[in-house]
Protein backbone atom coordinates (compact mmCIF):
# COMPACT_ATOMS: atom_id res chain seq x y z
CA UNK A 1 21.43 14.29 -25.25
CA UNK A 2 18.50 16.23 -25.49
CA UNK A 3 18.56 16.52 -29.55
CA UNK A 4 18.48 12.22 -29.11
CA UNK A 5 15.89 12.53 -26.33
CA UNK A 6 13.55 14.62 -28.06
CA UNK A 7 13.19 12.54 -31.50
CA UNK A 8 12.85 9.29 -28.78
CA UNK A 9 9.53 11.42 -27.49
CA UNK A 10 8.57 11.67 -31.07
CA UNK A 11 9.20 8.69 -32.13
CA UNK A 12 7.19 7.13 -29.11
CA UNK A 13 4.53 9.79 -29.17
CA UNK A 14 4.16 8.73 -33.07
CA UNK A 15 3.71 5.12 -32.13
CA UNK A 16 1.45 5.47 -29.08
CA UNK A 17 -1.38 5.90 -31.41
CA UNK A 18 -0.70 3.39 -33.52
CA UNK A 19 -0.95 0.88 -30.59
CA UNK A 20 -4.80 1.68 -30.45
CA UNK A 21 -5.46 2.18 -34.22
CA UNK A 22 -4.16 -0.87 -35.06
CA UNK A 23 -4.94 -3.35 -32.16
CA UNK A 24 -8.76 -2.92 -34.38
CA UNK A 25 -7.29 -2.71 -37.58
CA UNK A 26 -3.91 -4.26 -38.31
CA UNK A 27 -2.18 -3.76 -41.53
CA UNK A 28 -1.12 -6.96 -41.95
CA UNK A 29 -4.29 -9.25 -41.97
CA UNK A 30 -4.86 -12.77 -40.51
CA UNK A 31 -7.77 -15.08 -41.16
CA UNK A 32 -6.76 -18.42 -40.54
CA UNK A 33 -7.05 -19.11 -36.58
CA UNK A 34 -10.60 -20.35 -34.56
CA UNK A 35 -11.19 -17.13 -33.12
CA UNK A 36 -11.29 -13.46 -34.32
CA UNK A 37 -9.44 -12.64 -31.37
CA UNK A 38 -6.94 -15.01 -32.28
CA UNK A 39 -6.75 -13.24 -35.69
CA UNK A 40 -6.98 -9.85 -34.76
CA UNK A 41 -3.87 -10.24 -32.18
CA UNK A 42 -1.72 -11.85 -35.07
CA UNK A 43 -2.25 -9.36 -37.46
CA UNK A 44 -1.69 -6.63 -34.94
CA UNK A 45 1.48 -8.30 -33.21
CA UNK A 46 2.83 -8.41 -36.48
CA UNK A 47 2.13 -5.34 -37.86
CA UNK A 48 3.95 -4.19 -34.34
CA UNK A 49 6.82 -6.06 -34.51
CA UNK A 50 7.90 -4.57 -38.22
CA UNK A 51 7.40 -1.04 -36.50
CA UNK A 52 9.47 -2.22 -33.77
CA UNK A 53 12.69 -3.06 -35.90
CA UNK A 54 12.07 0.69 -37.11
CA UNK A 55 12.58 1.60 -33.61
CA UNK A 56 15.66 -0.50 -32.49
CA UNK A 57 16.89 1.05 -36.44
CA UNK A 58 16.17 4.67 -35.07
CA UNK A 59 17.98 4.08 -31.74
CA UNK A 60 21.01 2.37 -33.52
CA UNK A 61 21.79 5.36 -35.36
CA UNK A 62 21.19 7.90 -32.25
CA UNK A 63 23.77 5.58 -30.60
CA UNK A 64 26.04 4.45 -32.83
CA UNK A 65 24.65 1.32 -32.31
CA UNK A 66 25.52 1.28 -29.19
CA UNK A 67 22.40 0.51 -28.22
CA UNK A 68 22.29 -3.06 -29.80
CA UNK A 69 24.44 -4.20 -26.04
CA UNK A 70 20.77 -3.05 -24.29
CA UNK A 71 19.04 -5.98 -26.19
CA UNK A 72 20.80 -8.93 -24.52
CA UNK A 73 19.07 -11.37 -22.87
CA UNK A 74 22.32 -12.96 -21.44
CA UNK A 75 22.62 -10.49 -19.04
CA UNK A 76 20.45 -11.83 -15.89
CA UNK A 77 22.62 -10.47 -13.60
CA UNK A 78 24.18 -7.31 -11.81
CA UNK A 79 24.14 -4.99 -8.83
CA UNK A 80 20.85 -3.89 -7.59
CA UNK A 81 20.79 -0.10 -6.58
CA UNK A 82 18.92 0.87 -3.63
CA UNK A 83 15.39 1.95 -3.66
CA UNK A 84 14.69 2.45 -0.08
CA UNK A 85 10.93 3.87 -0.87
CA UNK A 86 10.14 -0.17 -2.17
CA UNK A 87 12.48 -1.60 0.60
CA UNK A 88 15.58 -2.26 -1.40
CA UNK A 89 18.66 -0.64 1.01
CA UNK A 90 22.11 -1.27 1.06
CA UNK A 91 21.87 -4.08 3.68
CA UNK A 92 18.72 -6.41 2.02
CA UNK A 93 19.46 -5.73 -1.73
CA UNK A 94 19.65 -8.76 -3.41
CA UNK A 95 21.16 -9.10 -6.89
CA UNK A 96 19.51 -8.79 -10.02
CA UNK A 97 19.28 -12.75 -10.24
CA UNK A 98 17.28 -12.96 -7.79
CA UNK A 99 15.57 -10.13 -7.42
CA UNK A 100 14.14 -10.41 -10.90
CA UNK A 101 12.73 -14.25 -10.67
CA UNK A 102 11.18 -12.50 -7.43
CA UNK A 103 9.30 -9.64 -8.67
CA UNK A 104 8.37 -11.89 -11.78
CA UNK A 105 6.41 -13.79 -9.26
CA UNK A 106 4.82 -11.14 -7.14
CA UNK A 107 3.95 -9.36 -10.08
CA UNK A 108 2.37 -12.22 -11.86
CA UNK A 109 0.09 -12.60 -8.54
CA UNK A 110 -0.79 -8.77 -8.49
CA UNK A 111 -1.51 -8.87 -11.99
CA UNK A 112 -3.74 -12.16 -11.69
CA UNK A 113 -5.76 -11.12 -8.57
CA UNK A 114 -6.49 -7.78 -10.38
CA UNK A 115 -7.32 -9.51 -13.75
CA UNK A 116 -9.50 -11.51 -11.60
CA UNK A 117 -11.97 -9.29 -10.00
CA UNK A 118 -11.56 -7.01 -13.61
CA UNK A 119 -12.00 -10.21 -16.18
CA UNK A 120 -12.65 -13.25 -14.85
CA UNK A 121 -15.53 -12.83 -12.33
CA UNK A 122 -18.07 -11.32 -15.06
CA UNK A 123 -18.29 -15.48 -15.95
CA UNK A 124 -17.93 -14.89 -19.30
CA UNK A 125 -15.47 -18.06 -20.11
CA UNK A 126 -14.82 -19.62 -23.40
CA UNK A 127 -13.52 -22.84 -24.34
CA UNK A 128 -9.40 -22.94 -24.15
CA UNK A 129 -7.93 -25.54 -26.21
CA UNK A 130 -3.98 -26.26 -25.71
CA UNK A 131 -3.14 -25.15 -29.39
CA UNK A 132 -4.84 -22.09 -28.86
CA UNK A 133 -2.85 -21.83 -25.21
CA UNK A 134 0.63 -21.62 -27.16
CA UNK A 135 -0.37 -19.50 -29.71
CA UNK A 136 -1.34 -16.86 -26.66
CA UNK A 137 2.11 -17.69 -25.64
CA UNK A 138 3.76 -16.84 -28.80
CA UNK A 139 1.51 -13.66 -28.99
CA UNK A 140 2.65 -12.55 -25.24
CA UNK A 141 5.68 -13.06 -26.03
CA UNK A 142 6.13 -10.77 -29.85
CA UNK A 143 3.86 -8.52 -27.86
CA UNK A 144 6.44 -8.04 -24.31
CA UNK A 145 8.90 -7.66 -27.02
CA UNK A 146 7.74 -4.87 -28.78
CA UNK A 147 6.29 -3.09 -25.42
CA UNK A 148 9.51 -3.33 -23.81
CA UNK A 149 11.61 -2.12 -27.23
CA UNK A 150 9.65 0.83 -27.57
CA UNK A 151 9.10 2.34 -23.84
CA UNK A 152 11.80 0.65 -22.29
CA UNK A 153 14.94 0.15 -24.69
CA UNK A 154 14.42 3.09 -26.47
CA UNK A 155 14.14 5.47 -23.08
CA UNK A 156 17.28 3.43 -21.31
CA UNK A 157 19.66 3.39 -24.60
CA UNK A 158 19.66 6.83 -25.18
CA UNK A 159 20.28 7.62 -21.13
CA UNK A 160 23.53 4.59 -20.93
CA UNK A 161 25.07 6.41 -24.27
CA UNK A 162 24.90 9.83 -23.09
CA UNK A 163 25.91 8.60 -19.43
CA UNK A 164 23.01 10.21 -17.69
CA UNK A 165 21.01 9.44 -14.59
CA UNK A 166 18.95 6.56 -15.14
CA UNK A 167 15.80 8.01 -13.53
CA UNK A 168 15.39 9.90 -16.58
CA UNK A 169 14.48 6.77 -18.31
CA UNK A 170 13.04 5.37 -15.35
CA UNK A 171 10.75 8.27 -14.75
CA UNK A 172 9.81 8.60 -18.49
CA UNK A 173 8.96 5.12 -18.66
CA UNK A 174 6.74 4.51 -15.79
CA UNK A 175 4.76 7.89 -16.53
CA UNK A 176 4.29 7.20 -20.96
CA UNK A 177 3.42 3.44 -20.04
CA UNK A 178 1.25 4.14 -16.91
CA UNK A 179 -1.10 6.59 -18.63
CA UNK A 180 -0.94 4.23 -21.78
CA UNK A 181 -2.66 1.75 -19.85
CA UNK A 182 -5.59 3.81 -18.64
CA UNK A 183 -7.80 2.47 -21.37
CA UNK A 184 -6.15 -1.38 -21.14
CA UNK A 185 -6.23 -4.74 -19.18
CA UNK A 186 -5.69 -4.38 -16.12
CA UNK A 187 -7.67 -0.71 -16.66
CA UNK A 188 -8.55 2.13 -14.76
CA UNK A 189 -6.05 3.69 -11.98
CA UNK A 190 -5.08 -0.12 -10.61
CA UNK A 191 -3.79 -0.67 -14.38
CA UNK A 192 -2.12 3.02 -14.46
CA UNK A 193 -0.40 2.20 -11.20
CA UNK A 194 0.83 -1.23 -12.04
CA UNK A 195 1.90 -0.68 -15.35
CA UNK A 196 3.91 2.33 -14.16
CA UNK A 197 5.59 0.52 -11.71
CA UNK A 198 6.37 -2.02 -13.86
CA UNK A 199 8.21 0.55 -16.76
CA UNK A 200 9.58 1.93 -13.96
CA UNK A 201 11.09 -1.66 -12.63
CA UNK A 202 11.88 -3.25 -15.99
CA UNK A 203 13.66 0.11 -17.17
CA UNK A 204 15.74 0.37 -13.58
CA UNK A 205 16.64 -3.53 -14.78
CA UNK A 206 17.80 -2.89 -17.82
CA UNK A 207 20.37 -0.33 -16.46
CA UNK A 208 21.58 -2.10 -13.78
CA UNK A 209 21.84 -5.38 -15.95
CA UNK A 210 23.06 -3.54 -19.36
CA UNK A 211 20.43 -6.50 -20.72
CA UNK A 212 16.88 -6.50 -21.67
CA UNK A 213 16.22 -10.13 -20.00
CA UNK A 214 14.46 -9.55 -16.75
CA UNK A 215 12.45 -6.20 -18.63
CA UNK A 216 11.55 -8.67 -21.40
CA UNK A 217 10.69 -11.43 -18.98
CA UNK A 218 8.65 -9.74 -16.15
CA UNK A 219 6.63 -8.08 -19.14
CA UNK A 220 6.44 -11.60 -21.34
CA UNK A 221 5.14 -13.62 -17.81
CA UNK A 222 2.12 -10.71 -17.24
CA UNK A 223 1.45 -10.40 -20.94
CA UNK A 224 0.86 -14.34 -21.14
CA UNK A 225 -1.67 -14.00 -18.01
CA UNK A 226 -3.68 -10.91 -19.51
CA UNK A 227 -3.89 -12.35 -23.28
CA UNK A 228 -5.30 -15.46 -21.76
CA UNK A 229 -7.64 -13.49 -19.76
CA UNK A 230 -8.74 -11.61 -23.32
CA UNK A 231 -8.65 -14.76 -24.76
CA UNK A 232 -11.19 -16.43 -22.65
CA UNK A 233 -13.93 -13.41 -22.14
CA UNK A 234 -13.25 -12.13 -25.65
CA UNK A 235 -12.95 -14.79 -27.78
């Protein structure tokens, strides 16, 4: 396991910078939305989304493929461990059903109310047509995607085939993505904190689902509020 493990911290570590170097300057270039921010996210999501095939390749062959069973998104459901330090314990742990709609939702607040005083409040609004909505959709949605292939799957596949704890994944997750964030929206220590806990979350789901659903949805929901939020101070 720790051969596999290793060339997953390389292969993340290699991709970490690209994540800043080409948010500016994607390779693949767009000019043909209303906005530059519109453009710029395109070409970058794009760009991203070829790297992340690379990845899910990579992680195939460390697993015999094995790996490809993490990328479900029929799996919505499963046994939730206990995590007494957040208040999950044997007797009020809900299953992964309904657990995940619920975080989805109090995570979405967090995320807004911090966005909020971070974004919003500087007044600096532009217009929002409806097209432009759904195309920040689509965007979240690429973008979740390739987030949660390289810091979750990656971290979580290489853990299930090797039949290790999953806090190794868990813990590797929350602490890569947490500091990742620093420099990002939400920023600062509220961004390092919530984007920890959320690796740490959609990488504990992912285990306990064998699916990438609720990981890919919690991420997709937060994404769609902090792209608008871009959108509409950066556009």
């Amino acid at each position: 396991m720790k051969k596999n493990l290793v060339i997953t911290l390389i292969v993340v570590g290699l991709l970490i910078p690209a994540f800043f170097i080409f948010r500016g300057n994607p390779s693949i270039k767009i000019d043909f939305f209303d906005t530059n921010y519109l453009n710029l996210t395109a070409g970058y999501e794009l760009t991203m989304l070829l790297l992340s095939f690379a990845v899910i390749l990579i992680t195939g062959l460390q697993t015999r493929f094995q790996s490809l069973k993490l990328l479900s998104i029929s799996k919505i459901d499963g046994e939730v461990r206990p995590e007494p330090w957040i208040g999950i314990t044997e007797k009020n742990k809900d299953r992964w059903k309904k657990l995940g709609l619920s975080m989805t939702i109090i995570v979405s607040i967090v995320t807004g109310v911090v966005l909020y005083f971070q974004v919003y409040s500087k007044g600096l609004i532009q217009p929002f047509t409806v097209g432009n909505f759904l195309l920040v959709v689509l965007l979240a949605l690429v973008n979740s995607f390739v987030e949660e292939v390289v810091f979750r799957h990656t971290f979580a596949s290489i853990v299930e085939y090797h039949e290790t704890s999953p806090y190794v994944s868990q813990g590797l997750s929350a602490l890569i993505f947490g500091i990742g964030h620093y420099f990002g929206s939400p920023g600062g220590i509220p961004g390092v904190l919530m984007a920890g806990y959320l690796g740490w979350f959609a990488s504990k789901s992912i285990h306990e689902t064998k699916g990438f659903f609720w990981a890919w949805m919690i991420h997709f929901v937060q994404d769609i509020i902090i792209m608008t939020g871009a959108y509409l101070t950066l556009s």
